[in-house]
N, C-alpha and C. Protein backbone atom coordinates (compact mmCIF):
# COMPACT_ATOMS: atom_id res chain seq x y z
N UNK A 1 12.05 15.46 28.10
CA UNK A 1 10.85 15.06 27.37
C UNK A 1 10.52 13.63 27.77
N UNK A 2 9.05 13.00 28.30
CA UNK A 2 9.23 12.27 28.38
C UNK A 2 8.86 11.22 27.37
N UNK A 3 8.94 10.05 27.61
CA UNK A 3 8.58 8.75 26.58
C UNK A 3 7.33 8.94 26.14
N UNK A 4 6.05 9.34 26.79
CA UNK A 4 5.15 9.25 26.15
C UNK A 4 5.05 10.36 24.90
N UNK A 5 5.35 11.57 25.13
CA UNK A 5 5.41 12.40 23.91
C UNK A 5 6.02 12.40 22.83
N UNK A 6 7.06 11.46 23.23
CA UNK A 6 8.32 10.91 22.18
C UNK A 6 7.44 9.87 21.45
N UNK A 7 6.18 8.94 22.06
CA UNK A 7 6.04 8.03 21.30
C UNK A 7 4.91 8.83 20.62
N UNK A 8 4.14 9.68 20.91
CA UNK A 8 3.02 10.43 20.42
C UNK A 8 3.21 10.97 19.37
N UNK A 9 4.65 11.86 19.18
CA UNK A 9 5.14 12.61 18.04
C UNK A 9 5.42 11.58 17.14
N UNK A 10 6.12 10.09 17.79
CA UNK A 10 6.24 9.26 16.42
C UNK A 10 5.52 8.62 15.71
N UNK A 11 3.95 8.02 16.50
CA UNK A 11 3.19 8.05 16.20
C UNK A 11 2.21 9.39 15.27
N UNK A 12 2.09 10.64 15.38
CA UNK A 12 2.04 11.07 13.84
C UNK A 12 2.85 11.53 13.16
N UNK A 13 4.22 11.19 13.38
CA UNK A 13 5.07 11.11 12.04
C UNK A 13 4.56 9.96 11.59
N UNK A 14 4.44 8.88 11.70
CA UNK A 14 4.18 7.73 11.11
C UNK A 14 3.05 7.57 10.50
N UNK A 15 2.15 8.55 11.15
CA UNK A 15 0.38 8.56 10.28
C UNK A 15 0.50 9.58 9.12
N UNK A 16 1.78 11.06 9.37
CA UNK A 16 1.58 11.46 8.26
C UNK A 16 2.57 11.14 7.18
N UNK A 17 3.36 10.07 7.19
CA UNK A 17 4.40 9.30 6.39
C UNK A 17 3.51 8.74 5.25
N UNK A 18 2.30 7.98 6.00
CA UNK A 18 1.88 7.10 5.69
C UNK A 18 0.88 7.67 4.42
N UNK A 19 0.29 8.91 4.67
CA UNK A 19 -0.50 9.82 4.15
C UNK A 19 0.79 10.33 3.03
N UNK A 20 1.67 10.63 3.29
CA UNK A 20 2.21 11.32 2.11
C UNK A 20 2.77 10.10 1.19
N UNK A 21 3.25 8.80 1.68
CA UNK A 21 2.90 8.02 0.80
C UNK A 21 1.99 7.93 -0.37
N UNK A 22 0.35 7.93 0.76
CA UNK A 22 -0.76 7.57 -0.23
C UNK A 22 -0.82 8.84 -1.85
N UNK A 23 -0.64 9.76 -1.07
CA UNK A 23 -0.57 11.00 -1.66
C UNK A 23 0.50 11.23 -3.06
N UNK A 24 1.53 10.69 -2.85
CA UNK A 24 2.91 10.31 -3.83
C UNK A 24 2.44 8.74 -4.78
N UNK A 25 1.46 8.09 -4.10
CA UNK A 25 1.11 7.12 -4.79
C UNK A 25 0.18 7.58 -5.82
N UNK A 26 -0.71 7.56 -5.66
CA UNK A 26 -2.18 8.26 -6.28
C UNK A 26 -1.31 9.35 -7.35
N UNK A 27 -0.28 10.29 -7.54
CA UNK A 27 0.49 11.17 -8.18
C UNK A 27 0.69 10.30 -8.94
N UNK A 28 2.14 9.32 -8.86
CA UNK A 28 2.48 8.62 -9.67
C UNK A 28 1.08 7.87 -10.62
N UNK A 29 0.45 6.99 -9.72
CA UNK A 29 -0.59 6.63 -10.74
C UNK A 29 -0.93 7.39 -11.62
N UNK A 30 -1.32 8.72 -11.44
CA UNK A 30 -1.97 9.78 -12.31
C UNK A 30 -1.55 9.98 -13.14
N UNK A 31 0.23 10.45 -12.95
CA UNK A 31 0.93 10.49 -13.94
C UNK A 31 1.27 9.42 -15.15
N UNK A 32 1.08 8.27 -14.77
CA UNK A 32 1.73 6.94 -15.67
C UNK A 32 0.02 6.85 -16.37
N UNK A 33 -0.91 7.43 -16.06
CA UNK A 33 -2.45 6.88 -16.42
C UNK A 33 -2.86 5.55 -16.27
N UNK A 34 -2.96 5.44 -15.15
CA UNK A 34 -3.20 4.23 -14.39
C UNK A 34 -4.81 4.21 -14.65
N UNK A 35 -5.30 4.57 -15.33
CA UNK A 35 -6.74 4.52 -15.37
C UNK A 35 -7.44 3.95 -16.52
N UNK A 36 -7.02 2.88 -17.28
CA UNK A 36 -7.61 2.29 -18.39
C UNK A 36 -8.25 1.60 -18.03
N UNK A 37 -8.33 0.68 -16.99
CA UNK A 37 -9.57 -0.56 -16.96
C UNK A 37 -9.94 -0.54 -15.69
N UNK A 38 -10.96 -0.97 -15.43
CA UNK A 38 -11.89 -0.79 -13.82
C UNK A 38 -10.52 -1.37 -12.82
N UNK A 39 -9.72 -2.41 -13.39
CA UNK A 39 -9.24 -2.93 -12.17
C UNK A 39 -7.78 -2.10 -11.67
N UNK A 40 -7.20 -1.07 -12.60
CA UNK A 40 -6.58 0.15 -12.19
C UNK A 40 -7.14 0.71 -11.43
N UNK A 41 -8.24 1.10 -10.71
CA UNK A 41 -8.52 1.85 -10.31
C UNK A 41 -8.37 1.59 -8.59
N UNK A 42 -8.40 0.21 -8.53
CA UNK A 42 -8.25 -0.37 -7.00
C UNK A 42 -7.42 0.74 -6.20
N UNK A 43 -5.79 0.43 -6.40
CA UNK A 43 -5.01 1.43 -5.60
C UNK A 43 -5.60 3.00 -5.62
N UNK A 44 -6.18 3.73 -6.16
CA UNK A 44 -6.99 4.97 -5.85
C UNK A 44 -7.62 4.66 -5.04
N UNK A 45 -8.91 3.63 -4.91
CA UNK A 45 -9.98 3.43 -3.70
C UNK A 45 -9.48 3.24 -2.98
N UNK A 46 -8.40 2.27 -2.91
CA UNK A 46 -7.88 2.00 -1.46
C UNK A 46 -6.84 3.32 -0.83
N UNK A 47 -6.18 3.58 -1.73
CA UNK A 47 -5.33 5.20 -0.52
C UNK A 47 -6.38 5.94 -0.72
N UNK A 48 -7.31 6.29 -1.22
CA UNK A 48 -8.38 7.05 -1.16
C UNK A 48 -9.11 6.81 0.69
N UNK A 49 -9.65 5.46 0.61
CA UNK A 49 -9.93 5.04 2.03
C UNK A 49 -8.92 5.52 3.05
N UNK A 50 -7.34 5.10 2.29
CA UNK A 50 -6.31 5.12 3.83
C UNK A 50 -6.23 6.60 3.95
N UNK A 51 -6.16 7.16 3.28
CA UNK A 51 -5.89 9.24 3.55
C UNK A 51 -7.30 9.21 4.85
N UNK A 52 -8.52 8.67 4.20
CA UNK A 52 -9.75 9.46 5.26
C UNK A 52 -9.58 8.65 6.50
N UNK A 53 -9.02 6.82 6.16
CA UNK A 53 -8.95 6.53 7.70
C UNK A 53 -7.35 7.26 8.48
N UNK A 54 -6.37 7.50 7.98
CA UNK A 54 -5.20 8.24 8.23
C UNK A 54 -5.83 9.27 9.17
N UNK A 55 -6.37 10.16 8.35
CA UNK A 55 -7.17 11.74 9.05
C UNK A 55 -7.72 11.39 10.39
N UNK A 56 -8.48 10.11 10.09
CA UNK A 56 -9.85 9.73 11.68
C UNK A 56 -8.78 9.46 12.35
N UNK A 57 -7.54 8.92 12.90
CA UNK A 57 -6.58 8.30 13.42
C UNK A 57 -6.04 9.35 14.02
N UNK A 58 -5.72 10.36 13.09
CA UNK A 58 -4.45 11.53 13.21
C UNK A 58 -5.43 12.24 13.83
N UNK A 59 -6.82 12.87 13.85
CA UNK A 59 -7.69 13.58 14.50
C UNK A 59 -8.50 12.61 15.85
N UNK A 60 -8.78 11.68 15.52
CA UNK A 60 -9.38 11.32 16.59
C UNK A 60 -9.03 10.05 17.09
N UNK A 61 -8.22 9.52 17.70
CA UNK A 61 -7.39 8.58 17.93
C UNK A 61 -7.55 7.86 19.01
N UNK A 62 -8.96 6.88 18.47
CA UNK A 62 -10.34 6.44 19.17
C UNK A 62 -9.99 5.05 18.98
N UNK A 63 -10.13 4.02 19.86
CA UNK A 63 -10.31 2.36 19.33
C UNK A 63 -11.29 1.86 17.88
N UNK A 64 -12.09 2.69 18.18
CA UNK A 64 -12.97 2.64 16.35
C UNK A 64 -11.88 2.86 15.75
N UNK A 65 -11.93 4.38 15.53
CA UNK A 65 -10.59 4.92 14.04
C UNK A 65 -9.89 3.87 14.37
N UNK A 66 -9.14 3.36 15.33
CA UNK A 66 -7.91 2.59 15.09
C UNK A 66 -8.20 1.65 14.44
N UNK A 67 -9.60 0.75 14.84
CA UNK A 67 -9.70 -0.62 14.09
C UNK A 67 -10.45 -0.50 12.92
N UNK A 68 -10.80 0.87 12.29
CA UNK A 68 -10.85 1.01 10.79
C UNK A 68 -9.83 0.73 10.12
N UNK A 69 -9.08 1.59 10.39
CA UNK A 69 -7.84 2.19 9.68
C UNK A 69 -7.10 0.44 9.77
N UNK A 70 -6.98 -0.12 10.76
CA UNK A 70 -6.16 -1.38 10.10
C UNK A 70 -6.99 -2.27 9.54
N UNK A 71 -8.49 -2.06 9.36
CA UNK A 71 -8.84 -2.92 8.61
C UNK A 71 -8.54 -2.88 6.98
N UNK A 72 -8.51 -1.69 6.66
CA UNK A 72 -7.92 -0.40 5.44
C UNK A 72 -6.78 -1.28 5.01
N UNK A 73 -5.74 -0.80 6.27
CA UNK A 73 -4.84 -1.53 5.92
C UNK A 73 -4.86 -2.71 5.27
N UNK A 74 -5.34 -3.79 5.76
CA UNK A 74 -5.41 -5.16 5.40
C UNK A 74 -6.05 -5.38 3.95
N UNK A 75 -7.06 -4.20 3.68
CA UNK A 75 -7.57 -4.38 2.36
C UNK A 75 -6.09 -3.59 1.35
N UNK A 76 -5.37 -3.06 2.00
CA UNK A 76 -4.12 -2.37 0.90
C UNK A 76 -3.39 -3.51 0.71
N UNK A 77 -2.91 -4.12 1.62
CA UNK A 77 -1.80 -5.61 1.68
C UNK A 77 -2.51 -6.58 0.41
N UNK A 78 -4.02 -6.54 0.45
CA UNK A 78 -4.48 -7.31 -0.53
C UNK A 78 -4.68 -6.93 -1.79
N UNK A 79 -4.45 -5.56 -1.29
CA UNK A 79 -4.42 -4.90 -2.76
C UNK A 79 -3.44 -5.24 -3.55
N UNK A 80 -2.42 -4.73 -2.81
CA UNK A 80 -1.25 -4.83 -3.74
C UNK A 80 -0.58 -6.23 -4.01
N UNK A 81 -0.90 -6.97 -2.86
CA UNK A 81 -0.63 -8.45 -3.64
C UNK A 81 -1.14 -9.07 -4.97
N UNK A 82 -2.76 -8.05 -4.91
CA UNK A 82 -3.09 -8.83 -6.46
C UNK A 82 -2.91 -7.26 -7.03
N UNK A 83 -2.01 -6.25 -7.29
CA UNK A 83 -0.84 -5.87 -8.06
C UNK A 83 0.10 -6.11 -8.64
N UNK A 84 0.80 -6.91 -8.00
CA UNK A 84 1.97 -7.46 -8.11
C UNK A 84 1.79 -8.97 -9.21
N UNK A 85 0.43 -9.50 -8.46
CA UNK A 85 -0.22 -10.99 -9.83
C UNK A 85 -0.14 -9.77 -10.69
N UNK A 86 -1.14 -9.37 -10.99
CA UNK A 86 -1.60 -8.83 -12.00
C UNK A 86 -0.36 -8.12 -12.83
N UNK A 87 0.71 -7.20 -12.09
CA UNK A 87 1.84 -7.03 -12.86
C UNK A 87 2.10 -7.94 -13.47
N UNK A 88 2.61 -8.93 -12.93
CA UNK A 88 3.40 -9.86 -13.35
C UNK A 88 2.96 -10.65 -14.11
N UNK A 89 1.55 -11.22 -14.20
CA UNK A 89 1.01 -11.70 -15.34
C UNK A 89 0.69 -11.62 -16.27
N UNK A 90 0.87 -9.70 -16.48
CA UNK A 90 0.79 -9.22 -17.58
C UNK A 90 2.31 -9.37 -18.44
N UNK A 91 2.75 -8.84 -17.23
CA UNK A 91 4.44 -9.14 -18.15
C UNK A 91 4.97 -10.52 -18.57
N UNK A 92 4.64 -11.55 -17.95
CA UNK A 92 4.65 -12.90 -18.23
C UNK A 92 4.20 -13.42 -19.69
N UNK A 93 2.62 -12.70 -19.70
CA UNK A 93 1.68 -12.57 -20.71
C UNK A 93 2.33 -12.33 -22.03
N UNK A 94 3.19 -10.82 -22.10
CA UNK A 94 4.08 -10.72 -23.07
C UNK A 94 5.13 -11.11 -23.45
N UNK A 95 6.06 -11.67 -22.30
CA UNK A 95 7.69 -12.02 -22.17
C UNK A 95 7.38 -13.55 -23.43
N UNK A 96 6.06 -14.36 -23.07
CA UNK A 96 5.73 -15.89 -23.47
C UNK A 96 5.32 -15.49 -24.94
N UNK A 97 4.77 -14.29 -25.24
CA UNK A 97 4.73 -14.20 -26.56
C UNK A 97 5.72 -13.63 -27.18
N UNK A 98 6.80 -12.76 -27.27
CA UNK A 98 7.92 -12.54 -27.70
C UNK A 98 9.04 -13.22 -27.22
N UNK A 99 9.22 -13.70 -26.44
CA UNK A 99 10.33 -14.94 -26.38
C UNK A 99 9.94 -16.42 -26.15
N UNK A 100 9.25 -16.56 -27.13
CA UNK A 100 9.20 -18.34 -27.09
C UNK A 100 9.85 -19.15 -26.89
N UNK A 101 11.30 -18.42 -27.11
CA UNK A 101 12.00 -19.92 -27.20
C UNK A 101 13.41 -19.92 -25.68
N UNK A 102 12.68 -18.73 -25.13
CA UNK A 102 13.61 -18.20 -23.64
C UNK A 102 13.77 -19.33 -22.89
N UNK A 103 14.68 -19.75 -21.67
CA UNK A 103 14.16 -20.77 -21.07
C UNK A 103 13.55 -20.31 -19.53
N UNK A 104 13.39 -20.78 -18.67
CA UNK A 104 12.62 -20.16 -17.60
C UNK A 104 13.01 -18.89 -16.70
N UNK A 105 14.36 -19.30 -16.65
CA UNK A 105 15.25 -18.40 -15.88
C UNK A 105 14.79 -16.72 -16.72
N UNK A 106 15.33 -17.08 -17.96
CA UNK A 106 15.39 -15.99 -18.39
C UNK A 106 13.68 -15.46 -18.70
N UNK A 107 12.68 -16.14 -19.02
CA UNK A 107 11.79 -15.58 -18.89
C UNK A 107 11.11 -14.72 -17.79
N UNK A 108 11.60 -15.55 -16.61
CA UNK A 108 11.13 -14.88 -15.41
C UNK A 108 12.20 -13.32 -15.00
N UNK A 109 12.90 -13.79 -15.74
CA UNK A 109 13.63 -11.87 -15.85
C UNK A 109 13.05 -11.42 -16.74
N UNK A 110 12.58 -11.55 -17.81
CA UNK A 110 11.56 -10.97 -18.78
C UNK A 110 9.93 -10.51 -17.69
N UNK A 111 10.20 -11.34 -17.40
CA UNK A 111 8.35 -11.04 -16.49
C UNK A 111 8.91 -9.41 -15.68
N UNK A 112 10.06 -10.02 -14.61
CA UNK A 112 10.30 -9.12 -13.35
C UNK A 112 10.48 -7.77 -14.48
N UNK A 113 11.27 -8.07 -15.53
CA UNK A 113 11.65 -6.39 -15.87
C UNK A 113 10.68 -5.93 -16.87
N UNK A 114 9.43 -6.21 -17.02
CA UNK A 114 8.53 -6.12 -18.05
C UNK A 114 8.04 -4.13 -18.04
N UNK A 115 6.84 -4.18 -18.98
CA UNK A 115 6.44 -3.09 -18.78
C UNK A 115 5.78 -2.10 -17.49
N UNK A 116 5.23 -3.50 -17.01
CA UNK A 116 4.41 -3.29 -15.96
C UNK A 116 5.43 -3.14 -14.90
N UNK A 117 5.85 -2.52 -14.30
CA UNK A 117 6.67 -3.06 -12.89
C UNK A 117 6.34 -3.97 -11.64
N UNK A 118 6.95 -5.20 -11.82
CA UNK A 118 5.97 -6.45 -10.89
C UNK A 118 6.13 -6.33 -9.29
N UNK A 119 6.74 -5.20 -8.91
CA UNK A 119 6.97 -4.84 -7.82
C UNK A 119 6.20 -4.02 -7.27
N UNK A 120 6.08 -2.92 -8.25
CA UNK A 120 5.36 -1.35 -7.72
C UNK A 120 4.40 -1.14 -6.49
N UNK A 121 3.28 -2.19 -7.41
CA UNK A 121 2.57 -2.57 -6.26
C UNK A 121 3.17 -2.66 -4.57
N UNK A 122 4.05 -2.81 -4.06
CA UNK A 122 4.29 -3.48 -3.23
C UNK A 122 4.30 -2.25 -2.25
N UNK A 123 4.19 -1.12 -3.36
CA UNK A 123 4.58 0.23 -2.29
C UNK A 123 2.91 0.41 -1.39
N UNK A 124 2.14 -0.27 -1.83
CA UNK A 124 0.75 -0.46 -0.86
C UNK A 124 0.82 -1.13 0.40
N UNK A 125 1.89 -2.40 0.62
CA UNK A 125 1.91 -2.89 1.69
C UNK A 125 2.73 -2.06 2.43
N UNK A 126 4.12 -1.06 2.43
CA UNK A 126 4.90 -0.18 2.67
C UNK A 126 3.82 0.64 3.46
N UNK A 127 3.02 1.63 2.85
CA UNK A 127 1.96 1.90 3.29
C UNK A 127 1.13 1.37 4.82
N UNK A 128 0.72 0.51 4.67
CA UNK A 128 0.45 -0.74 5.46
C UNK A 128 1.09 -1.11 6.04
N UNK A 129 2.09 -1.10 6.45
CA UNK A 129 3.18 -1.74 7.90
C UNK A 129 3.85 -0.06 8.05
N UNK A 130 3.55 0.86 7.72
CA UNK A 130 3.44 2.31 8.79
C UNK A 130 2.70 2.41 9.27
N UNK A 131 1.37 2.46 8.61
CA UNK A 131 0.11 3.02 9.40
C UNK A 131 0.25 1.75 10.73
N UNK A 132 -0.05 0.88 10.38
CA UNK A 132 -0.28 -0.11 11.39
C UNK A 132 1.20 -0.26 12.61
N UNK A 133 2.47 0.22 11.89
CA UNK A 133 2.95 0.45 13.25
C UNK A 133 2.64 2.05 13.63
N UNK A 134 2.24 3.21 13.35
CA UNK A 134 1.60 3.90 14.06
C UNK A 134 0.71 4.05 14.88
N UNK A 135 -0.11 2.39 15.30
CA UNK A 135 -0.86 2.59 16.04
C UNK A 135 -0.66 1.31 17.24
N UNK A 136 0.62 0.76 16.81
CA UNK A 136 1.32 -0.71 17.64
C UNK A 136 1.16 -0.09 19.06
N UNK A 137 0.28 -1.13 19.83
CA UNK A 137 -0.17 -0.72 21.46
C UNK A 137 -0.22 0.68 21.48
N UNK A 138 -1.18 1.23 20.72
CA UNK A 138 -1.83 2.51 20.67
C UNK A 138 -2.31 2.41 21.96
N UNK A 139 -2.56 3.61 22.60
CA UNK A 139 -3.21 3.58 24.13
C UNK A 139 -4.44 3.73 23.93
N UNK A 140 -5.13 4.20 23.02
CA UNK A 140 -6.71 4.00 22.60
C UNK A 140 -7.07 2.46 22.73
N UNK A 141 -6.24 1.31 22.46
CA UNK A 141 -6.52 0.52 22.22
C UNK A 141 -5.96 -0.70 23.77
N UNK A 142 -5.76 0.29 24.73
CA UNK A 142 -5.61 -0.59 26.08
C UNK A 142 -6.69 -1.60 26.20
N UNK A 143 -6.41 -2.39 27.04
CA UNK A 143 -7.43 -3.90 27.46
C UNK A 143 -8.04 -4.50 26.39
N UNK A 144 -7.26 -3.95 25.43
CA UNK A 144 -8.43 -4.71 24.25
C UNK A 144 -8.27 -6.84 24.48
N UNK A 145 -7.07 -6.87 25.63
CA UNK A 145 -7.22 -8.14 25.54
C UNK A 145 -6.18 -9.25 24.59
């Protein structure tokens, strides 16, 4: 077998990793009801976007699709960074009103282990460094220079 088919097959294992991610994400959300305020709803739009740019990639695996799909990406990385604020400031939010008198250390373990999980988020950038190594010196994307 040679190298190129070896890298072809890993390349869509890696696009459909990335997809069953989004897919296991969007679940979990559903399940926990991630849907109370407009700004829950971000991580849906965004794996919502990465599944259809995933598909253009995995079907047509064009220098466009490619430089959608990591632009996607880059909007998930930002997603979930302001996930992770937003976790965490919520849990912060509460840790400062029920332990007033904590000192920092321990508050900031109050934040990390709060309701919200200040991590979770992070499974968006996970997301985001597959897809985007699924397409690392993609051959669609020769001479780009």
């Amino acid at each position: 077998m040679s190298a190129e088919i070896i890298v072809a097959r890993l390349r869509r294992f890696l696009l459909i990793l990335a997809a069953v991610l989004c897919l296991g994400t969007l679940g979990e959300l559903l399940l926990i009801d991630h849907l109370k305020e407009p700004l829950q709803w971000v991580p849906f739009v965004l794996c919502a976007l990465a599944l259809v740019a995933l598909f253009m990639v995995y079907r047509w695996p064009q220098r466009k699709t490619i430089q959608a799909l990591r632009a996607i990406m880059a909007l998930m990385v930002l997603g979930s960074l302001l996930g992770v604020y937003e976790h965490f400031a919520s849990n912060q939010e509460f840790a400062l009103e029920i332990h007033q008198q904590a000192g920092a250390a321990r508050l900031f373990w109050y934040t990390l282990s709060g309701a919200a999980p200040a991590l979770a988020p992070g499974v968006l950038i996970i997301i985001a460094v597959v897809a985007q190594a699924a397409t690392y010196y993609h051959p669609a994307l020769a001479g780009q220079g």
